[in-house]
N, C-alpha and C. Protein backbone atom coordinates (compact mmCIF):
# COMPACT_ATOMS: atom_id res chain seq x y z
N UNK A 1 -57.46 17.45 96.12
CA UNK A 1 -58.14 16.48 96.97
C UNK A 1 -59.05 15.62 96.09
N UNK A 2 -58.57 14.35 96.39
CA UNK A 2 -59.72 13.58 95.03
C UNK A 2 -60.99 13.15 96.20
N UNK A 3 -62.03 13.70 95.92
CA UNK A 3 -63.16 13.22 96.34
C UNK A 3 -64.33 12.01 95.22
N UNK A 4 -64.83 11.21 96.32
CA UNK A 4 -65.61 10.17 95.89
C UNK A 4 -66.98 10.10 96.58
N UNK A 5 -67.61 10.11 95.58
CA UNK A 5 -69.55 9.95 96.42
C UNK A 5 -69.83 8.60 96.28
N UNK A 6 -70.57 7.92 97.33
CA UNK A 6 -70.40 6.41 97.16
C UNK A 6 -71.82 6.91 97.56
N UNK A 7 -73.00 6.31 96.56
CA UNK A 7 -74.42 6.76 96.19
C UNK A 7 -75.14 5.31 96.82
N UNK A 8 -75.72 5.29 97.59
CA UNK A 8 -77.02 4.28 98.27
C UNK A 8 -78.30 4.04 97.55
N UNK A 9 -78.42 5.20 96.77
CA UNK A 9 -79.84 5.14 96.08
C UNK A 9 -80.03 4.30 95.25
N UNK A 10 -81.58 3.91 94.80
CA UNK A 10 -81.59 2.74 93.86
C UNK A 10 -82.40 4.31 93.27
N UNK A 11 -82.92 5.00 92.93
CA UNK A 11 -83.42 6.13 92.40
C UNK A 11 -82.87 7.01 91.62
N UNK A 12 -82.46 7.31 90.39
CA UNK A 12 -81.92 8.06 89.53
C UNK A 12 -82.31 9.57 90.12
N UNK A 13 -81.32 10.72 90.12
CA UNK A 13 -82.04 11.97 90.47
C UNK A 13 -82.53 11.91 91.45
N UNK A 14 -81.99 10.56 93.01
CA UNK A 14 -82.29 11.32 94.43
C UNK A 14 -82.77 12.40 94.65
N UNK A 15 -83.14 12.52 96.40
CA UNK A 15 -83.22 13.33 97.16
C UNK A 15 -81.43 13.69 97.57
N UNK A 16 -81.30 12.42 97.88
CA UNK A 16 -79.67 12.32 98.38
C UNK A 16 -78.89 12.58 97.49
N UNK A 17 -78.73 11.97 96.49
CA UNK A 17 -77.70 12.47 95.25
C UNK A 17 -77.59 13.83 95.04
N UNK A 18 -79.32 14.52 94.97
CA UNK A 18 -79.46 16.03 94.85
C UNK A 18 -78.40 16.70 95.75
N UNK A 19 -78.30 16.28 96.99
CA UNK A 19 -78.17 17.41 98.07
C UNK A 19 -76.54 16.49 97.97
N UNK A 20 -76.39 15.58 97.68
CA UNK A 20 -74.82 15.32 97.53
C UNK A 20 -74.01 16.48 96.40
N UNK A 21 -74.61 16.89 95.52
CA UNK A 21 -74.37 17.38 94.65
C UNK A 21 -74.13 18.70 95.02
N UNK A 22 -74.86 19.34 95.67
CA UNK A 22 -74.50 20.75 96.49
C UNK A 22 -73.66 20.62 97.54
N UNK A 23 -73.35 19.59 98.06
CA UNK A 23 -72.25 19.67 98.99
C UNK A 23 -70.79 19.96 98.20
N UNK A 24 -70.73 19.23 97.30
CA UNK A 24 -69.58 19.31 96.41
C UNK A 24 -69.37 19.82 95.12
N UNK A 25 -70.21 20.86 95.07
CA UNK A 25 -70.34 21.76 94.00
C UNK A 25 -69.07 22.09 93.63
N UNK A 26 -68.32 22.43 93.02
CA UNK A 26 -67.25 23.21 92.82
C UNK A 26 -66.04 22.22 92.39
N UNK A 27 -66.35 20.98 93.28
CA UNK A 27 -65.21 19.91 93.27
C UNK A 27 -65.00 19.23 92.24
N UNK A 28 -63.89 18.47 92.07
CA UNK A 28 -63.80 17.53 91.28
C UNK A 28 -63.94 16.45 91.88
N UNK A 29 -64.88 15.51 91.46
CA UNK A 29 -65.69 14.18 92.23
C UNK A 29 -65.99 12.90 91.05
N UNK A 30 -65.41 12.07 92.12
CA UNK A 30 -65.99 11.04 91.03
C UNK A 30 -67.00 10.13 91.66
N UNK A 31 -68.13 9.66 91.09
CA UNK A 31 -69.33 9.44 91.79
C UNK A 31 -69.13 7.77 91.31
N UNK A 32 -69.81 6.99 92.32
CA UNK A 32 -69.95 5.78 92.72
C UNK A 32 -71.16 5.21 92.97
N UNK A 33 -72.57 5.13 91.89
CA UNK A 33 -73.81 4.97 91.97
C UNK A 33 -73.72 3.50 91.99
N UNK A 34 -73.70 2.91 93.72
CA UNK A 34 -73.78 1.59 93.79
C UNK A 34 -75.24 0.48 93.21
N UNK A 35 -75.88 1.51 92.30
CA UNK A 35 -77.41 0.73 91.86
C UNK A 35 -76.49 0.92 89.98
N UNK A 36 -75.92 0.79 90.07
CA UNK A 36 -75.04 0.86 88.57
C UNK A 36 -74.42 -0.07 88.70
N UNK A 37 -74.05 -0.99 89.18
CA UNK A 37 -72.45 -2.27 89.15
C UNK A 37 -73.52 -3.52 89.71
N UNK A 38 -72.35 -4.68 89.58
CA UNK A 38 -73.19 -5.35 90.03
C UNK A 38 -72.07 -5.67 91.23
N UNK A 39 -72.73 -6.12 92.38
CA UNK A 39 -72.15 -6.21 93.45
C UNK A 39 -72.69 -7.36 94.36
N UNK A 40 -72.29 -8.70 94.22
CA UNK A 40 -72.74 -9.96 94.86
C UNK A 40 -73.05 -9.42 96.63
N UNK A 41 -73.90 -10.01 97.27
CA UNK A 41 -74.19 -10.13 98.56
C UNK A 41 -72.59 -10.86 99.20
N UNK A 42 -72.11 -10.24 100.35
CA UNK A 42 -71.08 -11.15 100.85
C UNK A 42 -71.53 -12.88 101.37
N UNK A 43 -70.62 -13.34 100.96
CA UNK A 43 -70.89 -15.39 101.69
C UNK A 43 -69.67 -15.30 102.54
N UNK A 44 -70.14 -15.57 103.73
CA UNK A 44 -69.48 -14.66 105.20
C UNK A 44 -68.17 -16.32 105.14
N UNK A 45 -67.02 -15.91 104.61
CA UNK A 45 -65.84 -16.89 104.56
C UNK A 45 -64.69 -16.39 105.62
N UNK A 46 -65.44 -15.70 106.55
CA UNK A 46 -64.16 -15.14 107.49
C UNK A 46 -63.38 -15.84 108.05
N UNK A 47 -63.28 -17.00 108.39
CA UNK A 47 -63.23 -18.39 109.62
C UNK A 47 -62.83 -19.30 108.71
N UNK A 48 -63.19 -19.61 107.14
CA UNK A 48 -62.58 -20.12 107.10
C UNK A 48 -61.33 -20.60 106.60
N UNK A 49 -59.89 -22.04 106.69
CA UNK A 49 -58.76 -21.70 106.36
C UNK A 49 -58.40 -20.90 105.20
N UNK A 50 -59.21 -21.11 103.63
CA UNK A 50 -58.75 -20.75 102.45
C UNK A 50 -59.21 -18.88 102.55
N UNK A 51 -59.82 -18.77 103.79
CA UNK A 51 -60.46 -17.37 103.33
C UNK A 51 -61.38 -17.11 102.14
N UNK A 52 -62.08 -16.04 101.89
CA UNK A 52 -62.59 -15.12 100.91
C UNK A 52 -62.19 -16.49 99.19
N UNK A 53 -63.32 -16.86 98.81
CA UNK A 53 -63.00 -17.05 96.89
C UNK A 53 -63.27 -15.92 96.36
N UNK A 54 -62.82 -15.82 95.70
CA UNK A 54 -62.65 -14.33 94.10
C UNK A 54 -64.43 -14.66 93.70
N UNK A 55 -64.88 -13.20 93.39
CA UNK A 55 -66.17 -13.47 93.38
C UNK A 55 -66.13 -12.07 92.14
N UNK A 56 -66.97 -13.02 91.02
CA UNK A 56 -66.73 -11.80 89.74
C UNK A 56 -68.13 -11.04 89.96
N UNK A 57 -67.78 -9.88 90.20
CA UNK A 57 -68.94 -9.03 90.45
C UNK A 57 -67.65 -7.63 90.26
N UNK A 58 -68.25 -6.22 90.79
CA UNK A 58 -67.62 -4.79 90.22
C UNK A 58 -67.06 -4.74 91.54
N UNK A 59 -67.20 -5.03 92.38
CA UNK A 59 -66.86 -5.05 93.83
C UNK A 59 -65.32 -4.00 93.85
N UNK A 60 -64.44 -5.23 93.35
CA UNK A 60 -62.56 -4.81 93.88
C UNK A 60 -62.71 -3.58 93.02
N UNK A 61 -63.21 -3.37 91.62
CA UNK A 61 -63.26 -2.15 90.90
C UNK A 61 -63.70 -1.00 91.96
N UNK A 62 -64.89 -1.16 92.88
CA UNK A 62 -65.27 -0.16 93.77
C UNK A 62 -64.32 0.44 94.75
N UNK A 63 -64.10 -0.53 95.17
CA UNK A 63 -63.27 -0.60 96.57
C UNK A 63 -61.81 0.14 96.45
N UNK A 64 -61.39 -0.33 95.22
CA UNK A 64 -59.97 0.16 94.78
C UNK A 64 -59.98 1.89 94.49
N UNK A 65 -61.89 2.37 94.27
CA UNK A 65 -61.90 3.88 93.89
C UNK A 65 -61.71 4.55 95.19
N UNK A 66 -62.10 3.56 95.92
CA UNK A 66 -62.27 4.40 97.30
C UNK A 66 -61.02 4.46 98.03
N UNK A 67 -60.71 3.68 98.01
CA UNK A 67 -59.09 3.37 98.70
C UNK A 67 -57.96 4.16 97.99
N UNK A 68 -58.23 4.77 96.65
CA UNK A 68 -57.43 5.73 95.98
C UNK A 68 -58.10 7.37 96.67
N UNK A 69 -59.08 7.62 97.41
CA UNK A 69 -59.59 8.73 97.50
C UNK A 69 -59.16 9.76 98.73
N UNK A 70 -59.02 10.93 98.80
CA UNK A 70 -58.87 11.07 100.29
C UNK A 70 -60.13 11.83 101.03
N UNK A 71 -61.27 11.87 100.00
CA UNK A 71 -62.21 12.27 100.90
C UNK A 71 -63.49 11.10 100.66
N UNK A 72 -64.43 10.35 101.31
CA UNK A 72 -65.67 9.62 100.63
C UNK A 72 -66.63 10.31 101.21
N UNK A 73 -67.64 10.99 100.93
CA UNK A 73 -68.93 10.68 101.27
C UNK A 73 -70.24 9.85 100.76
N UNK A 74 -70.69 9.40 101.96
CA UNK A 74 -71.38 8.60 101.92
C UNK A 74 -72.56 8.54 102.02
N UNK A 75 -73.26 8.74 100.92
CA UNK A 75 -74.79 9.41 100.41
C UNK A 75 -75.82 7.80 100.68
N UNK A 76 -76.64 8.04 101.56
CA UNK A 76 -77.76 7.15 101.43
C UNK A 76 -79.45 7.71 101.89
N UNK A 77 -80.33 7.20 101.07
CA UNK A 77 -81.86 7.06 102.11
C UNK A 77 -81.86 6.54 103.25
N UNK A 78 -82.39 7.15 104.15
CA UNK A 78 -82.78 6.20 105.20
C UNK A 78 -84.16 5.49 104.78
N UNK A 79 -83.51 3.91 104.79
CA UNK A 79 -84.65 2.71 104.49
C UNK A 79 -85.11 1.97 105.59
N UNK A 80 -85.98 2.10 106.17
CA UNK A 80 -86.45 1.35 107.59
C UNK A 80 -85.36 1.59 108.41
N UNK A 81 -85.36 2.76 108.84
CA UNK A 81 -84.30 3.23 109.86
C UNK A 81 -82.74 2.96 109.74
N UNK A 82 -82.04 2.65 108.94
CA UNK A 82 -80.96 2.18 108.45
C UNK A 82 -80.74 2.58 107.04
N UNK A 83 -79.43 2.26 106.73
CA UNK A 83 -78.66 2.66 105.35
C UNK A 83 -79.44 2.00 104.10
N UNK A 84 -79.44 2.13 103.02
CA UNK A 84 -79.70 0.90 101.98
C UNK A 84 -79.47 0.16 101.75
N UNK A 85 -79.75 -1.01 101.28
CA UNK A 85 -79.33 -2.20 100.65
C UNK A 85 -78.48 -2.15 100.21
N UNK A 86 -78.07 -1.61 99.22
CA UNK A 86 -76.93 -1.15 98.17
C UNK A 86 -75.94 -0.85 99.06
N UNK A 87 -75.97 0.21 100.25
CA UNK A 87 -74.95 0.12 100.35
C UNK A 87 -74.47 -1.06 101.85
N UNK A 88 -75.48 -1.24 102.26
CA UNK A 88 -75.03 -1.94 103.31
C UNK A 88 -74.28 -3.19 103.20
N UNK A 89 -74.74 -3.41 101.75
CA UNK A 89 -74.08 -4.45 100.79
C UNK A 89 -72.79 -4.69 100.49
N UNK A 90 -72.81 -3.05 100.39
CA UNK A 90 -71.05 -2.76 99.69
C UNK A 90 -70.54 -2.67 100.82
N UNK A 91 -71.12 -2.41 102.00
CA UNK A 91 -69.87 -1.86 103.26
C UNK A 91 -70.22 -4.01 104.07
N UNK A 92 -70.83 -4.72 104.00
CA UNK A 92 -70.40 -5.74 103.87
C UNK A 92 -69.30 -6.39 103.17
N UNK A 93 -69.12 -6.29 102.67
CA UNK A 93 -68.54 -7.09 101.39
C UNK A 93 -66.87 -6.35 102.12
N UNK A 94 -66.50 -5.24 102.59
CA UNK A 94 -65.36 -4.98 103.21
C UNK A 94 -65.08 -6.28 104.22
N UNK A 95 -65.41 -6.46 104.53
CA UNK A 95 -65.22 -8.02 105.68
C UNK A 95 -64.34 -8.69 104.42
N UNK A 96 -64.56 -8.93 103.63
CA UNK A 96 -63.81 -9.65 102.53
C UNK A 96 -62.37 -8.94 102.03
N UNK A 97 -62.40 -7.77 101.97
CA UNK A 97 -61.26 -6.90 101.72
C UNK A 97 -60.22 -7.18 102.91
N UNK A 98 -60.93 -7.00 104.36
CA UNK A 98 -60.09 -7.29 105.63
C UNK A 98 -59.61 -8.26 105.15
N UNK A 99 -59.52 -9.15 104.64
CA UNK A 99 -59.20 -10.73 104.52
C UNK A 99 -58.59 -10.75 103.14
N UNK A 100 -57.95 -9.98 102.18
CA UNK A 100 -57.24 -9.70 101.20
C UNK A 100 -55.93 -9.83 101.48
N UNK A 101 -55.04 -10.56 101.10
CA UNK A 101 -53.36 -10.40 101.43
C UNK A 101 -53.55 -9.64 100.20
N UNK A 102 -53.50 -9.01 99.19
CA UNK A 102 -52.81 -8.34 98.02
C UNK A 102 -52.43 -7.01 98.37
N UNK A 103 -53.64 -6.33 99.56
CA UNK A 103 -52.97 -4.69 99.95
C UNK A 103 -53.83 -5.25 101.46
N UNK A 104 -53.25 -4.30 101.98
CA UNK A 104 -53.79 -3.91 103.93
C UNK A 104 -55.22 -3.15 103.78
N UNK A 105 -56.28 -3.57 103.42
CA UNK A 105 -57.49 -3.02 103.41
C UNK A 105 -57.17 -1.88 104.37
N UNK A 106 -57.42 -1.98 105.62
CA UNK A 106 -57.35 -1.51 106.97
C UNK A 106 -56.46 -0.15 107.32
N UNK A 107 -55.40 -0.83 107.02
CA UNK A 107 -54.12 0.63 106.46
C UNK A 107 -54.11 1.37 105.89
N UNK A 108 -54.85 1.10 104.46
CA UNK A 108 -55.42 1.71 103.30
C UNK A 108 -56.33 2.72 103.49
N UNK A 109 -57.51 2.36 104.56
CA UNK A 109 -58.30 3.23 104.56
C UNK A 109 -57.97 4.00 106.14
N UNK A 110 -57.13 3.55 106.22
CA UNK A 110 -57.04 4.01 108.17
C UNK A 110 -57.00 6.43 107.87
N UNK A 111 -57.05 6.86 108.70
CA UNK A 111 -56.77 8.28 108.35
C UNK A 111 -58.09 8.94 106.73
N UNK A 112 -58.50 8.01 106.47
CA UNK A 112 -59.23 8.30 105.33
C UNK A 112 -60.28 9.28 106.07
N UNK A 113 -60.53 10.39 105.17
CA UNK A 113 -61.84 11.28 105.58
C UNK A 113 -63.24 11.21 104.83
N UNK A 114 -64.00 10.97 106.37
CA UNK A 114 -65.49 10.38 105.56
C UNK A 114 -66.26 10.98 105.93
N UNK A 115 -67.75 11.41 104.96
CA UNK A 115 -68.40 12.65 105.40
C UNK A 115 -69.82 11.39 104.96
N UNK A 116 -70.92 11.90 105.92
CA UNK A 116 -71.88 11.14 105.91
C UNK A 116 -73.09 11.92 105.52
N UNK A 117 -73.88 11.29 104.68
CA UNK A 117 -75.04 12.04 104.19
C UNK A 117 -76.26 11.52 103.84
N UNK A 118 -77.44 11.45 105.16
CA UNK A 118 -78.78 11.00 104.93
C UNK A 118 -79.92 11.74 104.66
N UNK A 119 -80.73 11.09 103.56
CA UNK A 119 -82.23 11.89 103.24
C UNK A 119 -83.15 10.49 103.74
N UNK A 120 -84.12 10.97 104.70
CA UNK A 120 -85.48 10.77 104.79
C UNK A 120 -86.94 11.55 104.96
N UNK A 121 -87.62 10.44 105.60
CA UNK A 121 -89.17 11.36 105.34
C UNK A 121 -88.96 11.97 107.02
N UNK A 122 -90.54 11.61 107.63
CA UNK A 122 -90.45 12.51 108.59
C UNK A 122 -90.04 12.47 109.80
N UNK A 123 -89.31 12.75 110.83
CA UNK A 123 -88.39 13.06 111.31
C UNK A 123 -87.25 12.34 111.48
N UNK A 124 -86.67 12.75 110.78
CA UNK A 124 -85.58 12.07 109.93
C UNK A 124 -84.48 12.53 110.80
N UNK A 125 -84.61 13.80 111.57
CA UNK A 125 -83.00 14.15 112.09
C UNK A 125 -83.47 13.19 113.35
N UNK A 126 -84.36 12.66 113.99
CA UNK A 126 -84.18 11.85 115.17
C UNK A 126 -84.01 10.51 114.32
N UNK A 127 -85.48 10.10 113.74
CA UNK A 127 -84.50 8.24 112.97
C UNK A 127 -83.37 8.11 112.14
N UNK A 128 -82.62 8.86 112.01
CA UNK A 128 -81.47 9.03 111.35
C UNK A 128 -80.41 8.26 112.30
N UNK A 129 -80.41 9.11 113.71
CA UNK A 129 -79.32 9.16 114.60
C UNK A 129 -78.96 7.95 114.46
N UNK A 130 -79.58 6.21 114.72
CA UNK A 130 -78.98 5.30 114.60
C UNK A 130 -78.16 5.14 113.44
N UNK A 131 -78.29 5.02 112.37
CA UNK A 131 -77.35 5.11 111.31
C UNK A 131 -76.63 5.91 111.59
N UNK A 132 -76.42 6.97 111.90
CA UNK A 132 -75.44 7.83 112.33
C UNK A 132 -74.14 7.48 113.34
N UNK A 133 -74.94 6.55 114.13
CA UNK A 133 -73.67 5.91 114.92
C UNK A 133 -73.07 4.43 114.30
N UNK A 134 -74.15 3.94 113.19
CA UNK A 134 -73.58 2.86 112.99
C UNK A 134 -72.41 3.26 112.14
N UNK A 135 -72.57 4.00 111.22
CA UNK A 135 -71.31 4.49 110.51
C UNK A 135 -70.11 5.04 111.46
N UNK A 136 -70.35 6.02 112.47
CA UNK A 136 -69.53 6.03 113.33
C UNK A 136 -68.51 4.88 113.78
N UNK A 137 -69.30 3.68 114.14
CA UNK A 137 -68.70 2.47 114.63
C UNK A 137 -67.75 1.89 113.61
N UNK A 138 -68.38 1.55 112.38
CA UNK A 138 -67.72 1.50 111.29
C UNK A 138 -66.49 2.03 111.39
N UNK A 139 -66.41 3.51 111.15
CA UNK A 139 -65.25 4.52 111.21
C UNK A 139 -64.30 4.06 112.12
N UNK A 140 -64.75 4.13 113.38
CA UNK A 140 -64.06 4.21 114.39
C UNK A 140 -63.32 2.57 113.69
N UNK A 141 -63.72 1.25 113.75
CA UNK A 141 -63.11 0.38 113.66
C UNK A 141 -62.18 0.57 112.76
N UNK A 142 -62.33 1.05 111.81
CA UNK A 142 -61.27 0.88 110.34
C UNK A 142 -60.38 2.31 110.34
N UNK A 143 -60.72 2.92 111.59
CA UNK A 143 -59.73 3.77 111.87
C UNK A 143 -59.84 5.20 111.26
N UNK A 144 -60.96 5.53 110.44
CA UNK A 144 -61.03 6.46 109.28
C UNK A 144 -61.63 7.80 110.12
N UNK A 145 -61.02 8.68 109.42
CA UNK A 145 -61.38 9.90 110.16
C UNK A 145 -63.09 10.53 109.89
N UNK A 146 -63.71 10.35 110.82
CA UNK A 146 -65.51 10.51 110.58
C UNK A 146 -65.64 12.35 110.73
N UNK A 147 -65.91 13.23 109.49
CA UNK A 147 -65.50 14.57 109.67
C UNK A 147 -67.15 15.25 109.69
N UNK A 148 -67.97 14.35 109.42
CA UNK A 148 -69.30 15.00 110.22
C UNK A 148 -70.47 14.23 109.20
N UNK A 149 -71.97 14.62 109.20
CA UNK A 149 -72.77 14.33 109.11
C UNK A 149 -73.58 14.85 108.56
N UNK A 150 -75.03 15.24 107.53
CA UNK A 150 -75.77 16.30 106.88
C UNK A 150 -76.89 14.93 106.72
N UNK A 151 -77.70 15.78 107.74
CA UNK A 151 -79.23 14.96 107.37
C UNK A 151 -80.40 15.79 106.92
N UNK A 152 -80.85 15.54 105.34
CA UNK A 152 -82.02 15.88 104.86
C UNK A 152 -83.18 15.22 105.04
N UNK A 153 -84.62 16.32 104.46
CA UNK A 153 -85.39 15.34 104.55
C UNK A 153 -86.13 15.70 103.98
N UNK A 154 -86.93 14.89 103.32
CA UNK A 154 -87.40 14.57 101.63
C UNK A 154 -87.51 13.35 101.19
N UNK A 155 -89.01 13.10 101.26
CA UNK A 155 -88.92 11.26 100.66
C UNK A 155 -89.60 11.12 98.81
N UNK A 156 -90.73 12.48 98.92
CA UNK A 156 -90.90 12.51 97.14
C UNK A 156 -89.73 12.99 96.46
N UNK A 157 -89.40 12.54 95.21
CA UNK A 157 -88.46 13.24 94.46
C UNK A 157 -88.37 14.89 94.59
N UNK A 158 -87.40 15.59 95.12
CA UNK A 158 -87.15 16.80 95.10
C UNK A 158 -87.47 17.70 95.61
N UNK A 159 -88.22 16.56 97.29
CA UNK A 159 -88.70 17.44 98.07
C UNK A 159 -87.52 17.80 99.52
N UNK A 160 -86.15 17.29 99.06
CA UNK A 160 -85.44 17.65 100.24
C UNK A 160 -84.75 19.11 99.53
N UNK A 161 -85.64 19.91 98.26
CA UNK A 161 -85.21 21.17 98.25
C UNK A 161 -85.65 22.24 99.01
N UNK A 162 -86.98 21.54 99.58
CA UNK A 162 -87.91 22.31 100.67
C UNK A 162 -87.46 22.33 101.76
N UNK A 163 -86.56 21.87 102.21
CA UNK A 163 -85.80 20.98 103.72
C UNK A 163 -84.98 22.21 103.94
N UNK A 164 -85.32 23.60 104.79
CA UNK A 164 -84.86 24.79 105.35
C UNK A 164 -83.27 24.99 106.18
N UNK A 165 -84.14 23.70 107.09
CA UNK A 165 -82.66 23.09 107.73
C UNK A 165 -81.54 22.51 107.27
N UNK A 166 -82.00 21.52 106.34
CA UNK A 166 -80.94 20.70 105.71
C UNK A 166 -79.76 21.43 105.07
N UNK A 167 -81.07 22.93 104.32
CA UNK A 167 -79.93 23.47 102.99
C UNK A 167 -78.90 24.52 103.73
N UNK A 168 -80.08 25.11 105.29
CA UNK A 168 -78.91 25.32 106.25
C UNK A 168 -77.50 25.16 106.66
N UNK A 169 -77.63 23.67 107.27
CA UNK A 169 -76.33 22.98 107.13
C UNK A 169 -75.64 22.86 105.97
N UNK A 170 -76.39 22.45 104.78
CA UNK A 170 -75.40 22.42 103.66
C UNK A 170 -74.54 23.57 103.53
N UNK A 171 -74.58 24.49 103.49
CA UNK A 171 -73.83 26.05 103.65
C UNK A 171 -72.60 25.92 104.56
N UNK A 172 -72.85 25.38 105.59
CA UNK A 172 -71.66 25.24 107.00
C UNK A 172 -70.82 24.14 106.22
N UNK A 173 -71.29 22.67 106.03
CA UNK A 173 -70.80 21.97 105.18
C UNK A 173 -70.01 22.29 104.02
N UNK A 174 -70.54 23.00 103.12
CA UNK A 174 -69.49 23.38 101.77
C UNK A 174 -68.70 24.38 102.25
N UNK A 175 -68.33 25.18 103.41
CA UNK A 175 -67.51 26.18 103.69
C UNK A 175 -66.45 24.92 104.16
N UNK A 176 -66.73 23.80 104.65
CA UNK A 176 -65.77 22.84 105.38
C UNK A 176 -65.38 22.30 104.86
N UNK A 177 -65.94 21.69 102.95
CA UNK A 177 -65.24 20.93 102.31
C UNK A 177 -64.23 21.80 101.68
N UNK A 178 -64.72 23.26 101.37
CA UNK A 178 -63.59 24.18 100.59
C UNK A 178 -62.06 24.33 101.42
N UNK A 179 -62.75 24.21 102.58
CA UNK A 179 -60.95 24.26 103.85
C UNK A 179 -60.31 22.99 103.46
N UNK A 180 -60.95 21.87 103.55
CA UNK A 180 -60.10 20.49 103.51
C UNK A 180 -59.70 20.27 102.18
N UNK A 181 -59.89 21.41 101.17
CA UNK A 181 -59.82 21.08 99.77
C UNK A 181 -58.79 21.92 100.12
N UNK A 182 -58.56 23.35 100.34
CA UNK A 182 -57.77 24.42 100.38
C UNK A 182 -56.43 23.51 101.28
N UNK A 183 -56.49 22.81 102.05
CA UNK A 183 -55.12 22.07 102.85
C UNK A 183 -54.37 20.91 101.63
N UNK A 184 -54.96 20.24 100.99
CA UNK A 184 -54.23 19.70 100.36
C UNK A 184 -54.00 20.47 98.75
């Protein structure tokens, strides 16, 4: 199973990265620290005739890791109640992929399995929930199979090792990635 961590943090040595890292202990993973590439803001060309211009940034390099993967999770902070910049950036910039004749974005990722993973401060498992459905929505549109959720919480460096609950779930979690690893 080739798994991919697609990283939100602008922070070297997360909270999130940390606890990404115990989810997939064991695995072979290739990590995707979207504060590493450079990745232009989308210029919303949906509408018009020529579509999408080629825009030199790491972008298609990203996109192409993910679209080769069959598992992503998707590691972010919660930043003012929502995902990061970084990545909200990168999951923008798919509007542009939809609009690719070279492969079926859409097809590509349709059946794909995506595991979601937020660290914030304090109460994080209730301000979380919106991000939680926005990715949902996401999913649901592009068809991708949404296989669950792990919310920490920890906003100083290395304090979502204190997070009782979180490392809780993490346990239920890595018994679930070892099954979906054990099927393929």
């Amino acid at each position: 199973m080739k798994i991919t961590v697609v990283s939100g943090s602008t922070r070297e040595n997360s909270n999130s990265e940390w606890l990404a890292n115990r989810l997939i202990e064991g695995h072979e993973v290739d990590w995707l620290k979207l504060r590493e590439y450079k990745i232009h803001p989308i210029v919303d060309q949906r509408h018009t005739p020529g579509g999408f211009t080629l825009v030199d940034d790491d972008y298609d390099t990203l996109i192409k890791q993910v679209v080769n993967s069959d598992l992503i999770v998707f590691a972010t902070p919660l930043y003012w109640y929502g995902m990061s910049g970084l990545m909200k950036n990168f999951i923008d910039r798919w509007s542009q992929s939809l609009r690719d004749t070279t492969f079926d974005f859409r097809q590509a990722m349709e059946g794909k399995r995506c595991f979601l993973l937020i660290v914030g401060g304090n109460q994080v498992h209730l301000k979380a929930l919106p991000l939680v459905q926005q990715f949902q929505l996401i999913f649901e549109f592009m068809k991708i199979d949404f296989k669950g959720y792990l919310i920490g919480q920890g906003s100083k460096p290395g304090e979502v090792k204190l997070d009782h609950r979180g490392l809780a779930e993490l346990g239920v979690w890595r018994e679930k990635f070892q099954l979906w690893a054990d099927e393929n």
